[in-house]
Protein backbone atom coordinates (compact mmCIF):
# COMPACT_ATOMS: atom_id res chain seq x y z
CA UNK A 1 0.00 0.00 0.00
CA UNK A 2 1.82 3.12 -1.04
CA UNK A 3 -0.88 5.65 -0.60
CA UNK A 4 -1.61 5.14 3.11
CA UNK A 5 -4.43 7.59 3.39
CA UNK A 6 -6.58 7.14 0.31
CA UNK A 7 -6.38 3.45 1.22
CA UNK A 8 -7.48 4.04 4.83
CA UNK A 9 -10.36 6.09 3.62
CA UNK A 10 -11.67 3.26 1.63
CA UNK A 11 -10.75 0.61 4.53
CA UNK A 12 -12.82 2.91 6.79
CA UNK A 13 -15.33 3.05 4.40
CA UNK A 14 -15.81 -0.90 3.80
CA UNK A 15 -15.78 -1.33 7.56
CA UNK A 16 -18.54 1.00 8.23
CA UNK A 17 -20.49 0.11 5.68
CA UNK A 18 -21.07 -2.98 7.54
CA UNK A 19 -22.10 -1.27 10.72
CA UNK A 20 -19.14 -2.36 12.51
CA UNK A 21 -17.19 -0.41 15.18
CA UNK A 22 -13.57 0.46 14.95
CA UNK A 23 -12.08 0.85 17.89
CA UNK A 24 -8.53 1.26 17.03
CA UNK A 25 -6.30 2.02 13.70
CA UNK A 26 -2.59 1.85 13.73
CA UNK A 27 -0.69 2.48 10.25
CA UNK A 28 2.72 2.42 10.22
CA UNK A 29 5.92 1.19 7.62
CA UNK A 30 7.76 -1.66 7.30
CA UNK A 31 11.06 -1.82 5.48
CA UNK A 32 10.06 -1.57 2.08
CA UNK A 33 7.93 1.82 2.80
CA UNK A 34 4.69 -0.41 2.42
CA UNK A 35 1.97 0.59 4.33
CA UNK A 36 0.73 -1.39 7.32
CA UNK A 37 -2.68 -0.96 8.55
CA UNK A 38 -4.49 -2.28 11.44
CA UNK A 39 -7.26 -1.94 12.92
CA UNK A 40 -9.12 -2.98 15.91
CA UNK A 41 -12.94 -3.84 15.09
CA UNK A 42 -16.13 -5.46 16.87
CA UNK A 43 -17.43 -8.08 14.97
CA UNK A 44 -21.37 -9.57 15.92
CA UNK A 45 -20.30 -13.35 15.18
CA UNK A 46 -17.74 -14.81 12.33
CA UNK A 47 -20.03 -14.79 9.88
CA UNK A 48 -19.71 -10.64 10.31
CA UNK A 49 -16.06 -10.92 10.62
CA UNK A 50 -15.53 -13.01 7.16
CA UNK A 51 -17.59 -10.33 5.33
CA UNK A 52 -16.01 -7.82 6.43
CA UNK A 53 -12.48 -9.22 5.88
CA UNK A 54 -14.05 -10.13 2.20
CA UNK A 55 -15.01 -6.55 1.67
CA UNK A 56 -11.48 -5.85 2.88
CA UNK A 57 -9.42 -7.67 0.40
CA UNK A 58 -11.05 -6.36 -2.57
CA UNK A 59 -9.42 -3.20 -2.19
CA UNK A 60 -7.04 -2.63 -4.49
CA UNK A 61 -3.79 -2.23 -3.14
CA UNK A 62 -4.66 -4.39 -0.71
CA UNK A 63 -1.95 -7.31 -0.62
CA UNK A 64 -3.13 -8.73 2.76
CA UNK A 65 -5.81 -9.55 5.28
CA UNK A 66 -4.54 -11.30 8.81
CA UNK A 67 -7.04 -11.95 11.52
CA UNK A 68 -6.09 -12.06 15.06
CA UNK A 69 -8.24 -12.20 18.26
CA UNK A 70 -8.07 -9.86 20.80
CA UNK A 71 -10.03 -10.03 24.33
């Protein structure tokens, strides 16, 4: 991801569409100067989650999706 804040608007935008909260959004750079986002979302039940993570990856620029839980 090389334009970090178009992308995020559209990320934003994908996630909200779904009625899901955000709760946190990190972006920072790895070595290459690729953009690394992350955010922290509620999701109702997996079924939610896997739609949104769908939604997600059709982005372009978009070379990833990783899920992890947090409690």
């Amino acid at each position: 991801m090389r334009r970090p804040r178009r992308h995020v608007e559209e990320l934003t935008a994908v996630i909200s569409d779904d009625n899901t909260n955000i709760r946190g959004v990190d972006i920072r750079r790895d070595e290459n100067a690729e953009a690394i986002v992350e955010f922290v979302v509620e999701a109702e039940d997996l079924r939610h989650l896997n739609r949104m993570v769908l939604g997600i990856r059709r982005v372009a620029g978009v070379r990833a999706v990783q899920r992890t839980q947090k409690i």
